[in-house]
C-alpha atoms as a PDB file:
ATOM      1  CA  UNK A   1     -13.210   1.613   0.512  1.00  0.00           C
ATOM      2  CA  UNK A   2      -9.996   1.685   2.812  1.00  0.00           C
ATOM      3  CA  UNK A   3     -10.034   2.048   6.471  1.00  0.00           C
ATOM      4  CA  UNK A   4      -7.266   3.847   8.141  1.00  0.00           C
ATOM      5  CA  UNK A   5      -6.622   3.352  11.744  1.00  0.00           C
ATOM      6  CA  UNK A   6      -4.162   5.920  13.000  1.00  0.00           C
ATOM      7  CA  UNK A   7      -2.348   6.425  16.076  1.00  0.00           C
ATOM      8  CA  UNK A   8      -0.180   8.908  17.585  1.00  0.00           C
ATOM      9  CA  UNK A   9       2.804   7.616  19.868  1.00  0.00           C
ATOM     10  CA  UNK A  10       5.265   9.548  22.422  1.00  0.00           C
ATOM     11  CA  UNK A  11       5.354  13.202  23.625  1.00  0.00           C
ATOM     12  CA  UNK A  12       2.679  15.354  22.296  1.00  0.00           C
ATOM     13  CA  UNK A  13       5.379  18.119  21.292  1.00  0.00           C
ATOM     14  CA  UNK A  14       7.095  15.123  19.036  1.00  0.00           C
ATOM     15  CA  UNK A  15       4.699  13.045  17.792  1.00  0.00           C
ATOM     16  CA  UNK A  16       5.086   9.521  15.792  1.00  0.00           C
ATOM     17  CA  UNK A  17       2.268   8.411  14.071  1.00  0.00           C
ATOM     18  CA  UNK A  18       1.593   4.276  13.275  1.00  0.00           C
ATOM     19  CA  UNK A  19      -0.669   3.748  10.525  1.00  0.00           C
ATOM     20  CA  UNK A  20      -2.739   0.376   9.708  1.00  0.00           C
ATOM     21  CA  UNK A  21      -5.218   0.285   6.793  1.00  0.00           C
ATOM     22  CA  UNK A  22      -7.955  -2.268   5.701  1.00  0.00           C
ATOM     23  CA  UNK A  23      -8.692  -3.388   2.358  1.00  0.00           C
ATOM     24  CA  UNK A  24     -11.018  -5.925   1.244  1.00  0.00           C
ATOM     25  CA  UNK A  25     -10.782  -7.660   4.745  1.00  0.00           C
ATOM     26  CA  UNK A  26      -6.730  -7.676   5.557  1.00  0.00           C
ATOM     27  CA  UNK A  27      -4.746  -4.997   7.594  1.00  0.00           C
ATOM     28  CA  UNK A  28      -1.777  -3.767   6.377  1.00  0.00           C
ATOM     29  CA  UNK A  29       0.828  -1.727   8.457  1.00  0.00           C
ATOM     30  CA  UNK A  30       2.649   0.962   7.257  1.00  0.00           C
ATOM     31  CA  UNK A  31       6.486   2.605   8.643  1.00  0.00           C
ATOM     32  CA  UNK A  32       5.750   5.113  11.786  1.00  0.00           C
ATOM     33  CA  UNK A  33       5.615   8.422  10.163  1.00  0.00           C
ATOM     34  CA  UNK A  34       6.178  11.751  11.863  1.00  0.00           C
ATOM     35  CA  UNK A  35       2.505  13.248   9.994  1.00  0.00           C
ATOM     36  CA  UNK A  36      -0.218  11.057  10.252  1.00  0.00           C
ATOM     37  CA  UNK A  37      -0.643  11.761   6.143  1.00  0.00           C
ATOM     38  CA  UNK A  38       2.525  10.243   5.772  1.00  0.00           C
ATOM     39  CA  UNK A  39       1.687   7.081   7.850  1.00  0.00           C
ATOM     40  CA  UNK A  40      -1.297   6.171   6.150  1.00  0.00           C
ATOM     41  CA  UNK A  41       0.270   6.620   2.477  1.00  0.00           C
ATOM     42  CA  UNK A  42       3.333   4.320   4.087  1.00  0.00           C
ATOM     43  CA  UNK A  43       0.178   1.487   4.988  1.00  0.00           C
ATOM     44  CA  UNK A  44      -1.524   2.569   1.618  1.00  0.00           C
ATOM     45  CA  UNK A  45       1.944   1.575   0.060  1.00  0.00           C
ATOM     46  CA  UNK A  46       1.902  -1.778   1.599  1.00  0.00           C
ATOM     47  CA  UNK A  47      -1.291  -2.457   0.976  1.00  0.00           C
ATOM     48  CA  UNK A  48      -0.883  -1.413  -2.780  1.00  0.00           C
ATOM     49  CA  UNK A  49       2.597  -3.543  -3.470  1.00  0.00           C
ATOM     50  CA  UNK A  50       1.282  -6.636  -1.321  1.00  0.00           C
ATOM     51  CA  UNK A  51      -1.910  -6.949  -3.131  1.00  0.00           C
ATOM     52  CA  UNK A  52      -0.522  -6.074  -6.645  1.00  0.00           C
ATOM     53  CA  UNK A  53       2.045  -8.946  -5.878  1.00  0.00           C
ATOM     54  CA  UNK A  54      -0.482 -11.217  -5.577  1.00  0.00           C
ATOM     55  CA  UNK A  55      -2.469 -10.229  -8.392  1.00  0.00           C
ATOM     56  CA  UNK A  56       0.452 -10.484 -10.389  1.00  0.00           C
ATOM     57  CA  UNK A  57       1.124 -13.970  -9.117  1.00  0.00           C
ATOM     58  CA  UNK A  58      -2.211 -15.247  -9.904  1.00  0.00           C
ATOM     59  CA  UNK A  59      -1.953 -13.633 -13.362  1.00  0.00           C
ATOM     60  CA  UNK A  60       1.604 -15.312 -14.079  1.00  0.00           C
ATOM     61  CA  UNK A  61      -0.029 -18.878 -12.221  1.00  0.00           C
ATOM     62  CA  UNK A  62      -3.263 -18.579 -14.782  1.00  0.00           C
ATOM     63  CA  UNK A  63      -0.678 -17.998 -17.657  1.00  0.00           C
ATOM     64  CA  UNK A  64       1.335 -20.838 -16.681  1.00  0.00           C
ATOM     65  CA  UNK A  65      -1.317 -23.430 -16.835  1.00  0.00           C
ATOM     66  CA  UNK A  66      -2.907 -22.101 -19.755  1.00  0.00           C
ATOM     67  CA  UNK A  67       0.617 -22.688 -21.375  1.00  0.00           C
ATOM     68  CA  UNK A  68       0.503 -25.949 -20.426  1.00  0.00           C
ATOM     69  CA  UNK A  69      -2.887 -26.909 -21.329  1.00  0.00           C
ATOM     70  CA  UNK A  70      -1.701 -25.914 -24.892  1.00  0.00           C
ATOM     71  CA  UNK A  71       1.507 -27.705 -25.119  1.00  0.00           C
ATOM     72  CA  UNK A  72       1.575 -30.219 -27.853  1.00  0.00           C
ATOM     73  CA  UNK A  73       2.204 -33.616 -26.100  1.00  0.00           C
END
């Protein structure tokens, strides 16, 4: 499950709220937001592209080799 840390910044009439959220053991920061909903979906959105980059990239590494491996020498 993700953990949001929020905080609030500035004058309490005008808010700006920082968001950081931890998945599987790594922080990720999101954009200051003026609602603190919107600042943790901007560190849910990091979180989200960050790790589905790196799934991708170990999908497209796996592929690679197994390409390889079948190559016809």
């Amino acid at each position: 499950m993700p953990l949001y840390k929020t905080r609030s910044v500035g004058e309490s009439h005008l808010p700006t709220f920082s968001s950081t959220v931890e998945v599987e053991g790594e922080n990720f920061d999101g954009e200051n937001a003026k609602t603190k909903k919107l600042a943790e979906m901007n560190a849910a959105t990091v979180a989200w592209t960050t790790l589905n980059k790196c799934k991708l990239s170990k999908v497209s590494a796996y592929t690679s080799l197994s390409t390889r491996s079948q190559e016809v020498p």
